[in-house]
N, C-alpha and C. Protein backbone atom coordinates (compact mmCIF):
# COMPACT_ATOMS: atom_id res chain seq x y z
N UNK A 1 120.31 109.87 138.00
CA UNK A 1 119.39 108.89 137.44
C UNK A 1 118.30 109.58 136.62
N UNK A 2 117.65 110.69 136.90
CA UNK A 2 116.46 111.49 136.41
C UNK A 2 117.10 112.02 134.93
N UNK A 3 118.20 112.83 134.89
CA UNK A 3 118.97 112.62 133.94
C UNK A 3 119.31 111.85 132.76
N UNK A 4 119.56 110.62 133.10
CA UNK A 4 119.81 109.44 132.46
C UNK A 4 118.42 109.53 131.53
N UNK A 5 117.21 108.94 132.41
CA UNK A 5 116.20 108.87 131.94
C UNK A 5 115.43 109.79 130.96
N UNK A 6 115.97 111.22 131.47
CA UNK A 6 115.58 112.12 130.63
C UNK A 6 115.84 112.02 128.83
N UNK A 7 117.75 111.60 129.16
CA UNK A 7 118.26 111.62 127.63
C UNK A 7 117.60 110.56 127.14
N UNK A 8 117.59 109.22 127.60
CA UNK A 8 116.46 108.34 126.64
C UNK A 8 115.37 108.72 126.56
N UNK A 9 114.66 109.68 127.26
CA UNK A 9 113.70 109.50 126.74
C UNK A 9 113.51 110.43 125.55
N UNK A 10 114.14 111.90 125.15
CA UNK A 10 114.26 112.51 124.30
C UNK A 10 115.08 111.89 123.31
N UNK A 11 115.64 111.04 123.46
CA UNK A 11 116.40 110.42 122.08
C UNK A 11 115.33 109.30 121.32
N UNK A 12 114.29 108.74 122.20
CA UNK A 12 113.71 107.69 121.42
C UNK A 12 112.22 108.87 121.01
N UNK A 13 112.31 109.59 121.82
CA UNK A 13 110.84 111.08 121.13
C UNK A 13 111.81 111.27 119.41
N UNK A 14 113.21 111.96 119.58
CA UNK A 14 113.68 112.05 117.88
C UNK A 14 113.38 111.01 117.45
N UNK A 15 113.22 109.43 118.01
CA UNK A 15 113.71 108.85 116.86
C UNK A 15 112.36 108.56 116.08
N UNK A 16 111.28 108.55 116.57
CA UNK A 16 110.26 108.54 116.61
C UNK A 16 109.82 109.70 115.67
N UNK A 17 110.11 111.38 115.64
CA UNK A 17 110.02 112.15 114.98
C UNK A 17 110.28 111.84 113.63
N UNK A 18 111.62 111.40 113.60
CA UNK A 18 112.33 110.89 112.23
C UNK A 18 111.99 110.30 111.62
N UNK A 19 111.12 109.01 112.32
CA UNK A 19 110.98 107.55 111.96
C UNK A 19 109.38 108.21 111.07
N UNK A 20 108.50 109.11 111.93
CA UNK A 20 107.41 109.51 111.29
C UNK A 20 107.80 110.18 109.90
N UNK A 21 108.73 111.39 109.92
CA UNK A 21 109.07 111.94 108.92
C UNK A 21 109.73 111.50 107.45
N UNK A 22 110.10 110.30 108.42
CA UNK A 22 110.70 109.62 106.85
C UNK A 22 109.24 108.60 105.95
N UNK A 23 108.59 107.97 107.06
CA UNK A 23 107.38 107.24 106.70
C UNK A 23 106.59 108.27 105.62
N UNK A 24 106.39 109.34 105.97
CA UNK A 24 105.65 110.31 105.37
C UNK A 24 105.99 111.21 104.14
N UNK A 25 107.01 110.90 103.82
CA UNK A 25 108.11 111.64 102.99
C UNK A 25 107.45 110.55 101.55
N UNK A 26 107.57 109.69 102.14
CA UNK A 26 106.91 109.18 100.41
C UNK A 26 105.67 109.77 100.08
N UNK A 27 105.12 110.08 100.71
CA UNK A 27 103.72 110.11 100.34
C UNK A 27 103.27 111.24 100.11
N UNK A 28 104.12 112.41 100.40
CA UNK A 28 104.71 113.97 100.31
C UNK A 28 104.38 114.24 98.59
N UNK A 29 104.92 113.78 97.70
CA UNK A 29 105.57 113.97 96.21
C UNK A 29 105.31 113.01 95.87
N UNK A 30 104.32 111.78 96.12
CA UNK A 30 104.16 110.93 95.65
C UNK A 30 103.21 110.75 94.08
N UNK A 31 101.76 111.95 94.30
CA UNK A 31 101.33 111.53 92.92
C UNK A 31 102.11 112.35 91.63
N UNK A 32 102.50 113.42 92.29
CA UNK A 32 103.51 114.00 90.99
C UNK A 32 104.48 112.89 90.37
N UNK A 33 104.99 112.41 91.52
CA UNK A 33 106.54 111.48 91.07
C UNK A 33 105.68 110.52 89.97
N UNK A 34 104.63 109.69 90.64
CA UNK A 34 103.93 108.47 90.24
C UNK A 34 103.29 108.87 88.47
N UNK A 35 102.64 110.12 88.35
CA UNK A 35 101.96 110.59 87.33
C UNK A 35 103.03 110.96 86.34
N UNK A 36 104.32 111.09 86.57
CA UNK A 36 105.54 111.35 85.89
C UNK A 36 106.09 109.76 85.41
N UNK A 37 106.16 109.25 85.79
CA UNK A 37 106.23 108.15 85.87
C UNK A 37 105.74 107.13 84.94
N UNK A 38 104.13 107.30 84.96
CA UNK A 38 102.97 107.02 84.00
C UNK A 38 103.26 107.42 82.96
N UNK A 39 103.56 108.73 82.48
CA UNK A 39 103.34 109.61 81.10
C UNK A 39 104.92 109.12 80.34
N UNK A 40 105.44 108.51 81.53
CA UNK A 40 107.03 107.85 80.91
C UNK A 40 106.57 106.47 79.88
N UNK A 41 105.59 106.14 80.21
CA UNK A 41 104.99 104.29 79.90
C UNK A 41 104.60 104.79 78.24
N UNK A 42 104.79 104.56 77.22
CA UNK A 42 104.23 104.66 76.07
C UNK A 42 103.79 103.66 75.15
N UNK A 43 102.54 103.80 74.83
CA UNK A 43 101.70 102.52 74.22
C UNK A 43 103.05 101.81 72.97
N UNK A 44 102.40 100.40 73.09
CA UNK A 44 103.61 99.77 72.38
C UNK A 44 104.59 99.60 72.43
N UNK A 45 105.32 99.94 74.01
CA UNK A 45 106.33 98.75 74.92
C UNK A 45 106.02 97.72 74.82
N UNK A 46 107.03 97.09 74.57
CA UNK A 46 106.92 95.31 75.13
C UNK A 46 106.82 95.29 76.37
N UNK A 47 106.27 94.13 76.85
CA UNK A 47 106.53 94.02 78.18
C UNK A 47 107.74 93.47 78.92
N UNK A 48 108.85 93.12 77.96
CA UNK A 48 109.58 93.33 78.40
C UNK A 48 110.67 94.28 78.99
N UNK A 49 110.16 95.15 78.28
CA UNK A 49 110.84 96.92 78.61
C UNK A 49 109.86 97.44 79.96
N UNK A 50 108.91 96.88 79.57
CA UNK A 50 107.89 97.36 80.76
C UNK A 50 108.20 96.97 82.29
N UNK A 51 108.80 95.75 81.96
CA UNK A 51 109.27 94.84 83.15
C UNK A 51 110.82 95.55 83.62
N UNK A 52 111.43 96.27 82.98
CA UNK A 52 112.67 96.53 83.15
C UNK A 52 112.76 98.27 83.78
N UNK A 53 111.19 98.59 83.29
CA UNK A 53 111.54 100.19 83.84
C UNK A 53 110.91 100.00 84.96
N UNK A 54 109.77 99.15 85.25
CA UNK A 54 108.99 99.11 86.54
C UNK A 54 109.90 98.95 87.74
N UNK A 55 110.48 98.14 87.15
CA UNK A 55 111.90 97.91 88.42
C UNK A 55 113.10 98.98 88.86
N UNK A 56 113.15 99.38 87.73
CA UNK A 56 114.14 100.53 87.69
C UNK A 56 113.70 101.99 88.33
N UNK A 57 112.32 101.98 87.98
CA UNK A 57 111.78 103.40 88.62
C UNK A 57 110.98 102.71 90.14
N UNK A 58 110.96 101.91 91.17
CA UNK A 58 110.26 101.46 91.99
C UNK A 58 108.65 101.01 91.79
N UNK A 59 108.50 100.73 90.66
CA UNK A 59 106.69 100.43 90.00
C UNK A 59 106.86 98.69 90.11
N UNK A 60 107.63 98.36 90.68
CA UNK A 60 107.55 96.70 91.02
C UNK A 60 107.58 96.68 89.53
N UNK A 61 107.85 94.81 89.12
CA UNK A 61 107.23 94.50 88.21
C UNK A 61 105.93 93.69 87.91
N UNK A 62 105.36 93.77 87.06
CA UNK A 62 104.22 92.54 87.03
C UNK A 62 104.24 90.97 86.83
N UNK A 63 103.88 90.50 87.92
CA UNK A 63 104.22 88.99 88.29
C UNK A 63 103.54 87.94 87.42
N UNK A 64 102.50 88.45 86.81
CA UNK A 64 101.97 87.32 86.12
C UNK A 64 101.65 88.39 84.78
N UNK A 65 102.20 89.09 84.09
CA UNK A 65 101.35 89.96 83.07
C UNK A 65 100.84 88.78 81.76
N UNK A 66 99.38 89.62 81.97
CA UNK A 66 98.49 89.32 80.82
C UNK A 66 97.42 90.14 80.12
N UNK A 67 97.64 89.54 78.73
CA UNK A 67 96.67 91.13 77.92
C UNK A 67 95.21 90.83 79.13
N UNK A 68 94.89 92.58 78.76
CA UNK A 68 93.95 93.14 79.58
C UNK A 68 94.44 93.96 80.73
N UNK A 69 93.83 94.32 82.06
CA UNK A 69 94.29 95.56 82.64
C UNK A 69 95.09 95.35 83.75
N UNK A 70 96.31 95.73 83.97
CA UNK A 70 97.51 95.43 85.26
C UNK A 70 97.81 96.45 85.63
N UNK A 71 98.61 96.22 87.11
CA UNK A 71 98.27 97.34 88.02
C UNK A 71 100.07 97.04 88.45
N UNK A 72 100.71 98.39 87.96
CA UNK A 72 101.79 98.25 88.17
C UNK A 72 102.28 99.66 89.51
N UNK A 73 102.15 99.17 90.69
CA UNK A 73 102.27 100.29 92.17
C UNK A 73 103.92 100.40 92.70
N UNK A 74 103.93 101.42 92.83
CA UNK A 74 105.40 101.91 93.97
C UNK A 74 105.35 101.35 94.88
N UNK A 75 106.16 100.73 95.38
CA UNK A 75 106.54 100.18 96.44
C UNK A 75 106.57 101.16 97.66
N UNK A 76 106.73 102.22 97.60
CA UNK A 76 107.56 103.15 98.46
C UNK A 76 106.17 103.25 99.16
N UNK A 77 105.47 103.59 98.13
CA UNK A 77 103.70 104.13 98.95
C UNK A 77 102.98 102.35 99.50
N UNK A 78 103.54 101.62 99.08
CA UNK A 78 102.65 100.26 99.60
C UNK A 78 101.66 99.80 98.03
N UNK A 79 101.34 100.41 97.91
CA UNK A 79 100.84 100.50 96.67
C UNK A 79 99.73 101.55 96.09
N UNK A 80 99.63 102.19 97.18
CA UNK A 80 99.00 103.53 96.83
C UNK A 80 98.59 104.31 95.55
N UNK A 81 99.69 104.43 94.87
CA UNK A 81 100.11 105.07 93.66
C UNK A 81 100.40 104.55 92.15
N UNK A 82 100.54 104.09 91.38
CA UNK A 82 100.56 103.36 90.27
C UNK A 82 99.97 103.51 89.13
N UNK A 83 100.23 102.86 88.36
CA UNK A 83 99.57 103.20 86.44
C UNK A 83 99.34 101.84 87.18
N UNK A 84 97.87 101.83 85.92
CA UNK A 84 97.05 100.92 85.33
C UNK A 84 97.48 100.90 83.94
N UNK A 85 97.80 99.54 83.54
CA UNK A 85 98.87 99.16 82.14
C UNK A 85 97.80 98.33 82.18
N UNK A 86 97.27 98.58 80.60
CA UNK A 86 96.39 97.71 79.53
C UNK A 86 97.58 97.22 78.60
N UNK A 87 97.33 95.82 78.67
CA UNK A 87 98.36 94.63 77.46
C UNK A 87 97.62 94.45 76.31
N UNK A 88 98.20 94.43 75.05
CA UNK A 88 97.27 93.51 74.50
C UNK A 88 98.29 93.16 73.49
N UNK A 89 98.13 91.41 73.11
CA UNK A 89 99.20 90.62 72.79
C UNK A 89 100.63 91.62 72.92
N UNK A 90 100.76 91.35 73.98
CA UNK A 90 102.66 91.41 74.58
C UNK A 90 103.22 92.75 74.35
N UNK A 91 102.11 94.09 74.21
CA UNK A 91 102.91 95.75 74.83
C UNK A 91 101.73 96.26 74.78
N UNK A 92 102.05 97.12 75.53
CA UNK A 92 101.06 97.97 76.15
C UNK A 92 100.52 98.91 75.27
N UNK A 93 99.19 98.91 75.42
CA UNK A 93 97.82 99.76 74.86
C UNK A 93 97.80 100.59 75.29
N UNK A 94 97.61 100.91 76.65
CA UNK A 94 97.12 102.25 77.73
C UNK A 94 97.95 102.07 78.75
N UNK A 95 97.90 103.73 79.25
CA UNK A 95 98.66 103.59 80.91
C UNK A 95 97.61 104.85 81.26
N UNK A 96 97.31 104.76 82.69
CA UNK A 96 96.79 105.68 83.24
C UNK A 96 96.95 105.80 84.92
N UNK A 97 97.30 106.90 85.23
CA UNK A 97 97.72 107.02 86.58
C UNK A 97 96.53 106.30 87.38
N UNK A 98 96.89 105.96 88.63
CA UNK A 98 95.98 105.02 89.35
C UNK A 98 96.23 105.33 90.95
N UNK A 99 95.15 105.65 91.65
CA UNK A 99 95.46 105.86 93.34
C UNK A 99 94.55 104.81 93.81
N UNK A 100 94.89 104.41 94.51
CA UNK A 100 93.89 103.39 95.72
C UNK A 100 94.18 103.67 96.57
N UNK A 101 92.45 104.44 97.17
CA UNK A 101 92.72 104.83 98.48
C UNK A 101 91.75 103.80 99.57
């Protein structure tokens, strides 16, 4: 029985290890990835291209975009990480990397 108990209990300690290690793994390489990411965005996209890479690279897309300043975040980090995308009439002006901490 002591046995028994032992292996669960070292199997739910890994899973727990793992479960931390993977949580944390985004957030590892995150502003490099994110700032790479940004310098990808170049003034005078439409926003419809804008809408198509945000998705494609994990930057969500923007749910309501409108000229002036939007906040396009990785999912992976929660939203941690992200460009700040300035619109103005229908492609983008500015991008600039963005952390919220």
């Amino acid at each position: 029985m002591k046995s028994k108990f032992r292996v669960i209990a070292l199997s739910l300690m890994g899973l727990m290890v793992v479960g931390m290690g993977y949580c944390t793994s985004s957030f590892i390489g995150a502003e490099a990835r994110v700032k790479a990411m940004c310098e990808q965005i170049k003034p005078g996209m439409p926003i419809a291209e804008l809408q198509a890479f945000g998705l494609e690279h994990g930057l969500g897309g923007l749910p309501f975009p409108q000229s002036g300043i939007n906040f396009m975040v990785e999912k992976k980090t929660a939203g941690r990480f992200g460009c700040k995308v300035v619109l103005e009439a229908g492609v983008v002006k500015d991008v600039a990397y963005q952390f919220s901490d």
